[in-house]
C-alpha atoms as a PDB file:
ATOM      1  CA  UNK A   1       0.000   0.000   0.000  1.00  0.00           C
ATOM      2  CA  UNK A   2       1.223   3.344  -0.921  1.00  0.00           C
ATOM      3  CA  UNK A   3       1.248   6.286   1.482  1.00  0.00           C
ATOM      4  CA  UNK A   4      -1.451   7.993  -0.552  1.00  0.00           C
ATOM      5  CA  UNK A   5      -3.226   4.899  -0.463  1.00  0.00           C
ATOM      6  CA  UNK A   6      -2.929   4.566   3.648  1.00  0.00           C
ATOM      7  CA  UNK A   7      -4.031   8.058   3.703  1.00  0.00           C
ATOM      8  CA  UNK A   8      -7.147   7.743   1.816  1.00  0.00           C
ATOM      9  CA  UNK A   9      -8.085   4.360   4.162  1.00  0.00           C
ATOM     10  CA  UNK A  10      -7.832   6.614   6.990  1.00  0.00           C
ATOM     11  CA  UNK A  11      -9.969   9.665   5.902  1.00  0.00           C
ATOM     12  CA  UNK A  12     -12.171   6.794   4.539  1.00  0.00           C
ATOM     13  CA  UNK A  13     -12.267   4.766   8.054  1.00  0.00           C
ATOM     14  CA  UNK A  14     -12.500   8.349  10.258  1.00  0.00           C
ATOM     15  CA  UNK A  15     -15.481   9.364   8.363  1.00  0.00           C
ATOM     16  CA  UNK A  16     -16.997   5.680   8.432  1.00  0.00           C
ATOM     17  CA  UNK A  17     -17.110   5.310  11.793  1.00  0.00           C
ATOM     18  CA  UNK A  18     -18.594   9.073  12.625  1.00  0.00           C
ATOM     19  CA  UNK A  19     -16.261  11.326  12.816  1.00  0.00           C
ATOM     20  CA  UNK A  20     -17.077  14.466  12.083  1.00  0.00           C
ATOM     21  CA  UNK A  21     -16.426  15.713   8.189  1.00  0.00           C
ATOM     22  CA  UNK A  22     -14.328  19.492   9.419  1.00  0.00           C
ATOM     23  CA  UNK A  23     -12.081  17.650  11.705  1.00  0.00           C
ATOM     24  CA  UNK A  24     -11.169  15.273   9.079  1.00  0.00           C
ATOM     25  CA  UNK A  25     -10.848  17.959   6.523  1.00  0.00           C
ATOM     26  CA  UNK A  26      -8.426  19.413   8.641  1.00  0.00           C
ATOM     27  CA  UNK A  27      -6.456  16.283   9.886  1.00  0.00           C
ATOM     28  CA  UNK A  28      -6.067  15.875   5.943  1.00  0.00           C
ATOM     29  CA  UNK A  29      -5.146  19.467   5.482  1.00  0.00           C
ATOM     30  CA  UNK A  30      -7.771  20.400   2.523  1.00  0.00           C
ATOM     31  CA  UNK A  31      -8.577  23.709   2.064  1.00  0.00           C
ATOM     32  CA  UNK A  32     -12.002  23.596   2.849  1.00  0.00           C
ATOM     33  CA  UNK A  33     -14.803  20.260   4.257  1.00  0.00           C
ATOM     34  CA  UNK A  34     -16.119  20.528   0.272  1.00  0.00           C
ATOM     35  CA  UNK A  35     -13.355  19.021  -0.694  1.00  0.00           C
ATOM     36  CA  UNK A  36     -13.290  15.982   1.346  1.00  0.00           C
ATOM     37  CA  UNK A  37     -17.297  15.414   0.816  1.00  0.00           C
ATOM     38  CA  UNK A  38     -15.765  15.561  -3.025  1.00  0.00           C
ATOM     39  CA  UNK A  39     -13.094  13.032  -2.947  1.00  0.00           C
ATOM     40  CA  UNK A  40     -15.368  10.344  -0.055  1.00  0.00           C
ATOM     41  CA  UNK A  41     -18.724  10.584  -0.926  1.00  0.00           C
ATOM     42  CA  UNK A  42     -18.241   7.094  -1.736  1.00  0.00           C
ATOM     43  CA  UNK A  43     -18.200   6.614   1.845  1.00  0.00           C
ATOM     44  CA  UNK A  44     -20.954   9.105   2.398  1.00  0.00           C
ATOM     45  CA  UNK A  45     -23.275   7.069   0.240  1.00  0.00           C
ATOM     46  CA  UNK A  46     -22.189   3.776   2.358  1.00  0.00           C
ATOM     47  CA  UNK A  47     -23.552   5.618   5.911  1.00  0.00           C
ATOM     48  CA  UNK A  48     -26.482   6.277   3.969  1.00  0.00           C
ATOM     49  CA  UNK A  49     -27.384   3.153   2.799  1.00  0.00           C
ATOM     50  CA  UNK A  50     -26.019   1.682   6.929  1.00  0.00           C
ATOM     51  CA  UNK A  51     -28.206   4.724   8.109  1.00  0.00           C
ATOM     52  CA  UNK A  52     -31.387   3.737   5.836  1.00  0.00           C
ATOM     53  CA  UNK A  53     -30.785  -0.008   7.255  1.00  0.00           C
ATOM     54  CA  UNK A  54     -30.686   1.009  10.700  1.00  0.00           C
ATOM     55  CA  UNK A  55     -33.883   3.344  10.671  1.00  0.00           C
ATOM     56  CA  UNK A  56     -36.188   0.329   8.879  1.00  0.00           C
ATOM     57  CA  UNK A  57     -35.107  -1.798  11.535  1.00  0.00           C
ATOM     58  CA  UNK A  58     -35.815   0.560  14.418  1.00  0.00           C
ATOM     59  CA  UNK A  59     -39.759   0.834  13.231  1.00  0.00           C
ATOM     60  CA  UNK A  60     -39.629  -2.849  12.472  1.00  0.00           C
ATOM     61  CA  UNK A  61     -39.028  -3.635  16.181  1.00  0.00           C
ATOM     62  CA  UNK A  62     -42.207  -1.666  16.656  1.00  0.00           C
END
């Protein structure tokens, strides 16, 4: 794994597990949080698709 690569797994995992997108964006050193929604809204899209998962099975339990 290159360091680029290492760096983008870590953005990737910060932002996967919750952490918030500005302190990220700032760990990374991007100009501003619109770039790293840009470059991992691949991840973005996964929480969304966990998120959706989690909500149907909340009202499910009901």
């Amino acid at each position: 794994m290159t360091v680029h690569g290492l760096r983008h797994t870590h953005a990737s995992v910060l932002l996967y597990k919750g952490a918030n997108v500005h302190s990220v964006s700032q760990r990374l050193g991007h100009a501003d949080s619109q770039t790293t929604l840009d470059h991992y809204a691949h991840v973005l899209d996964e929480m969304k698709e966990r998120d959706e998962s989690i909500a149907v099975n909340i009202y499910n339990s009901y």
